[in-house]
C-alpha atoms as a PDB file:
ATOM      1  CA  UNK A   1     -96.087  25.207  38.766  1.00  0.00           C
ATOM      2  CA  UNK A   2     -99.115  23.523  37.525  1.00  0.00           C
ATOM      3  CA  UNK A   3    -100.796  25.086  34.165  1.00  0.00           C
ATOM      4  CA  UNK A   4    -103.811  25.198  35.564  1.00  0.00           C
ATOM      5  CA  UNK A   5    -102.545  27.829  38.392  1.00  0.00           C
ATOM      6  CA  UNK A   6    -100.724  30.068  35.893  1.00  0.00           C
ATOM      7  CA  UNK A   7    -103.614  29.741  34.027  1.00  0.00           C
ATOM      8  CA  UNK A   8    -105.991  31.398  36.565  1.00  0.00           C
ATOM      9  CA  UNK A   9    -103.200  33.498  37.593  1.00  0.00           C
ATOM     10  CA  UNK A  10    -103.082  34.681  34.091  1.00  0.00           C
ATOM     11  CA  UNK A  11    -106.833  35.018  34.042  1.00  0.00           C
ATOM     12  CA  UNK A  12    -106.954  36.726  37.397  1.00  0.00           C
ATOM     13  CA  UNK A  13    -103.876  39.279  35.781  1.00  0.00           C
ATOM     14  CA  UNK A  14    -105.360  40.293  33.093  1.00  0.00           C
ATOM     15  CA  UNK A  15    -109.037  40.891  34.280  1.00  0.00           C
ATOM     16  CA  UNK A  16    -108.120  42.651  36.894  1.00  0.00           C
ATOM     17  CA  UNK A  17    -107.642  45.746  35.583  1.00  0.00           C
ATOM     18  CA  UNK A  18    -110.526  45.748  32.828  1.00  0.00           C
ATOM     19  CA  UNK A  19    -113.503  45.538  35.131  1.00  0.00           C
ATOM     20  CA  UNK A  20    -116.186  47.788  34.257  1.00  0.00           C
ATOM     21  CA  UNK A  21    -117.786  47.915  37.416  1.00  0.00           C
ATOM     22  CA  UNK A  22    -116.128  48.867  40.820  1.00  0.00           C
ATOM     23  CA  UNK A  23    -115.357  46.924  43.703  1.00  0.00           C
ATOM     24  CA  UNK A  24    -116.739  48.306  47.522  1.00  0.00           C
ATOM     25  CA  UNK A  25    -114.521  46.939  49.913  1.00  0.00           C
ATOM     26  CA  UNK A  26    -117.419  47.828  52.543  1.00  0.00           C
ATOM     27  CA  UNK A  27    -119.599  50.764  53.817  1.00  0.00           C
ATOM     28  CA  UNK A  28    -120.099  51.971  49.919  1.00  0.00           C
ATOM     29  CA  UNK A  29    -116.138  52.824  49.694  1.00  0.00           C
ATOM     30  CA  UNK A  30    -114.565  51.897  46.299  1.00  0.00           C
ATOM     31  CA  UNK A  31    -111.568  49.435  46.190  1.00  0.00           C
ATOM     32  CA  UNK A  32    -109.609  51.043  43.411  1.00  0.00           C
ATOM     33  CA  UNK A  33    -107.390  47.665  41.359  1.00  0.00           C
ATOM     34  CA  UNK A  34    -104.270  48.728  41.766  1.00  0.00           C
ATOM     35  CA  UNK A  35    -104.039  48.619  45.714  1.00  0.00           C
ATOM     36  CA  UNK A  36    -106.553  45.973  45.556  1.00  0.00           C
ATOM     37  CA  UNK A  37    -105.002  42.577  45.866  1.00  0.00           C
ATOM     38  CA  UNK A  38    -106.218  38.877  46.872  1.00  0.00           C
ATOM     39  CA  UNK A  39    -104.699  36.665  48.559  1.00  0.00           C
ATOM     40  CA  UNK A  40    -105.106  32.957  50.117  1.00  0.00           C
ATOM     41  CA  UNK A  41    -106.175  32.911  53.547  1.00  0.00           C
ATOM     42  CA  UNK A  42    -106.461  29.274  53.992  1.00  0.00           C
ATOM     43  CA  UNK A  43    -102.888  28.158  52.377  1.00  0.00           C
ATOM     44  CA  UNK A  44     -99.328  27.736  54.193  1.00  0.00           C
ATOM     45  CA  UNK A  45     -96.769  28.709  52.048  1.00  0.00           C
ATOM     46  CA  UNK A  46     -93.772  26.425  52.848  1.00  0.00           C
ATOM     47  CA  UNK A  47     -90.161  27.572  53.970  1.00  0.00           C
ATOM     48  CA  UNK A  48     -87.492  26.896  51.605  1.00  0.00           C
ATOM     49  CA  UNK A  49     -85.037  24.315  53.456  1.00  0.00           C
ATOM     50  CA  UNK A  50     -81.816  25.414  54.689  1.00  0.00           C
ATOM     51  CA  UNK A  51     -79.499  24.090  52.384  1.00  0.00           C
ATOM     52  CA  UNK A  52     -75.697  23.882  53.465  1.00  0.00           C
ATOM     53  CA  UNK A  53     -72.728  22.736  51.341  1.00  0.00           C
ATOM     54  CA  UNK A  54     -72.310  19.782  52.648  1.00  0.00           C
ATOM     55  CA  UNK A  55     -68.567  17.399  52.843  1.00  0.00           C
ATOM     56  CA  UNK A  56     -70.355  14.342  52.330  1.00  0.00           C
ATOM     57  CA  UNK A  57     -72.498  12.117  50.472  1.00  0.00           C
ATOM     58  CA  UNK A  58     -74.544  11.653  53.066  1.00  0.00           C
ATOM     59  CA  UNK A  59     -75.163  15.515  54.059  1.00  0.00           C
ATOM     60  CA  UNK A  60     -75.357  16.060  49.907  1.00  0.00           C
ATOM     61  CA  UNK A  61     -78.338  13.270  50.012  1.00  0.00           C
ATOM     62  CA  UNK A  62     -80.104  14.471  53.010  1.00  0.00           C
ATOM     63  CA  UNK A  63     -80.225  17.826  51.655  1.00  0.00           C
ATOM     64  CA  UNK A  64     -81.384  16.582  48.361  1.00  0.00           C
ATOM     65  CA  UNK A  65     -84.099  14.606  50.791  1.00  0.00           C
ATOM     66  CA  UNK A  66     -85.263  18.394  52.574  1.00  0.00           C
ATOM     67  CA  UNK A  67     -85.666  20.058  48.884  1.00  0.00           C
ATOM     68  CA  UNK A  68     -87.433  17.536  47.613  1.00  0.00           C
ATOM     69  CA  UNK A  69     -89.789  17.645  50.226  1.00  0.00           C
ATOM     70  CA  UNK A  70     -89.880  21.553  49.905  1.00  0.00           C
ATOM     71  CA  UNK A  71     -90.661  21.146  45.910  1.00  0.00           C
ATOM     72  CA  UNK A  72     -94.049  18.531  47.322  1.00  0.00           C
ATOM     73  CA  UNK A  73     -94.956  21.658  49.902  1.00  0.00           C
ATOM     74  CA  UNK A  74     -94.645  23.604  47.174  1.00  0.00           C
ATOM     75  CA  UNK A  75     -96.669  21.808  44.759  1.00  0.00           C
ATOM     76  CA  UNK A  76     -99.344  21.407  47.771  1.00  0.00           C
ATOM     77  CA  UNK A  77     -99.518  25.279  48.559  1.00  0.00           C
ATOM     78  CA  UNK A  78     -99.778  26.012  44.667  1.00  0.00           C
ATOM     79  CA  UNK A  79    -102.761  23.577  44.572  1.00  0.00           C
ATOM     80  CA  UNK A  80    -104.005  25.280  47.382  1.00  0.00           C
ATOM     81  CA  UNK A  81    -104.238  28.812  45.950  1.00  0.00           C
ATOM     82  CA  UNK A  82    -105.267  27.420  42.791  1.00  0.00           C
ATOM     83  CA  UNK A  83    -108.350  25.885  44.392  1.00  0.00           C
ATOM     84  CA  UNK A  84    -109.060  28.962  46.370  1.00  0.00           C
ATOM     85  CA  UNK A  85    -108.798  31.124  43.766  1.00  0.00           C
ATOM     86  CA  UNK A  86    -111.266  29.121  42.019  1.00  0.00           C
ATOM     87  CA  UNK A  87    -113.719  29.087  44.384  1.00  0.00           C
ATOM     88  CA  UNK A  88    -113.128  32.897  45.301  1.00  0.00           C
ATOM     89  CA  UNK A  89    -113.624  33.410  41.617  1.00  0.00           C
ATOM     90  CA  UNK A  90    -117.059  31.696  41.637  1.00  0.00           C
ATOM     91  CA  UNK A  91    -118.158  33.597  44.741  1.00  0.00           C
ATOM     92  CA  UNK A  92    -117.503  36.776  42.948  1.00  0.00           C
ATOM     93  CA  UNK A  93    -119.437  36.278  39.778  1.00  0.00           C
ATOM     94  CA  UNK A  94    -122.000  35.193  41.674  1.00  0.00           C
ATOM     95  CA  UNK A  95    -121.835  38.143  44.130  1.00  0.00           C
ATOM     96  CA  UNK A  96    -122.253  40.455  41.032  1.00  0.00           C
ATOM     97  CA  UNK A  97    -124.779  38.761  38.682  1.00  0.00           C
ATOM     98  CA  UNK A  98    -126.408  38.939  42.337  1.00  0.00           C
ATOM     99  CA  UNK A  99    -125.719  42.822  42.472  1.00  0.00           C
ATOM    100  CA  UNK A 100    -126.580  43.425  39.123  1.00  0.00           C
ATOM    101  CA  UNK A 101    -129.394  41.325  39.156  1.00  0.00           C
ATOM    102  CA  UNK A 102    -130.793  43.926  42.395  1.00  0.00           C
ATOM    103  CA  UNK A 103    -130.051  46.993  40.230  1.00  0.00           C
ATOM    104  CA  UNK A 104    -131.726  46.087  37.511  1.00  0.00           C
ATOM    105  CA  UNK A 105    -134.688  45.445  39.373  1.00  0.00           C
ATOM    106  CA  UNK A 106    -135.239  48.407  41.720  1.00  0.00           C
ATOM    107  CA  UNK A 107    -134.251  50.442  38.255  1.00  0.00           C
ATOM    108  CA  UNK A 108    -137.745  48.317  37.315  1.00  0.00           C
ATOM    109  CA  UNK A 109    -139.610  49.341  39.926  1.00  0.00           C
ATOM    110  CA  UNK A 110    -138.384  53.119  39.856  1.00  0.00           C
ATOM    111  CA  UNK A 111    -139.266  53.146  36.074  1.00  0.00           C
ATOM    112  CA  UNK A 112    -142.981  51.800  36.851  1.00  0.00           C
ATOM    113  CA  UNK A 113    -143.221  54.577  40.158  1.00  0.00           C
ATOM    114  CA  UNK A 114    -142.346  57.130  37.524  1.00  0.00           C
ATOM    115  CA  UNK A 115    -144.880  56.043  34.960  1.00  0.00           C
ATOM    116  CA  UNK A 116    -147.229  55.785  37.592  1.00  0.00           C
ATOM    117  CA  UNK A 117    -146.715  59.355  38.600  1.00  0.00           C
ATOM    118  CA  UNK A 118    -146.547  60.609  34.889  1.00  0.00           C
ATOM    119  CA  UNK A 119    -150.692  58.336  34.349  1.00  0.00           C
ATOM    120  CA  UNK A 120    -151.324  60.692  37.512  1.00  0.00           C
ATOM    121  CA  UNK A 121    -150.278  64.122  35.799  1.00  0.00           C
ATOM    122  CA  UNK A 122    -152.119  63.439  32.979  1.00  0.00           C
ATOM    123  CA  UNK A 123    -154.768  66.094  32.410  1.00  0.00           C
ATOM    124  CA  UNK A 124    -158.452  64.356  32.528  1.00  0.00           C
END
């Protein structure tokens, strides 16, 4: 596996469970962590090749041939998720500085409607 994947897997591992915020999977209901898991949707994960003892040299090498071709699948489908990941991973902080960002305003505009109510109380 590349470092760079277990890297991000190891980021993705150990941030997972220390958000501070919640996730809504849609319709205002929570995603609790735990259950919550990503996954690749645009990756193939390849099938290990059927590997048979073989009597020959020839079967031996040809089998050789098929798992070395597995390993490069592999490699492929590991660069794969890596890249997703990434991007997923950008998407998301965006998504929430863009969330945040939305909170923090409309708690703005509620804290001027309240002052404005509170200059409209005051005795004259």
């Amino acid at each position: 596996m590349s470092r760079r994947y277990l890297a991000l897997l190891a980021a993705w591992s150990l941030a997972t469970p220390a958000t501070a915020g919640d996730i809504r999977c849609s319709m205002g209901v929570e995603c609790h962590m735990p259950p919550l898991a990503w996954h690749p949707t645009g990756c193939e994960r390849p099938a290990a090749p059927d590997i048979v003892a073989g009597r020959s040299v020839n079967a031996y090498n040809a089998a050789v041939d098929r798992h070395n071709a597995y390993l490069n699948a592999l490699k492929e489908y590991v660069d794969c998720v890596a890249a997703e990941a990434e991007h997923d991973m950008s998407a998301f902080q965006a998504r929430v500085i863009e969330d945040a960002k939305a909170i923090q305003e409309q708690a703005a505009r509620e804290a001027g409607q309240a002052k404005i109510k509170l200059d409209l109380a005051r005795p004259q």
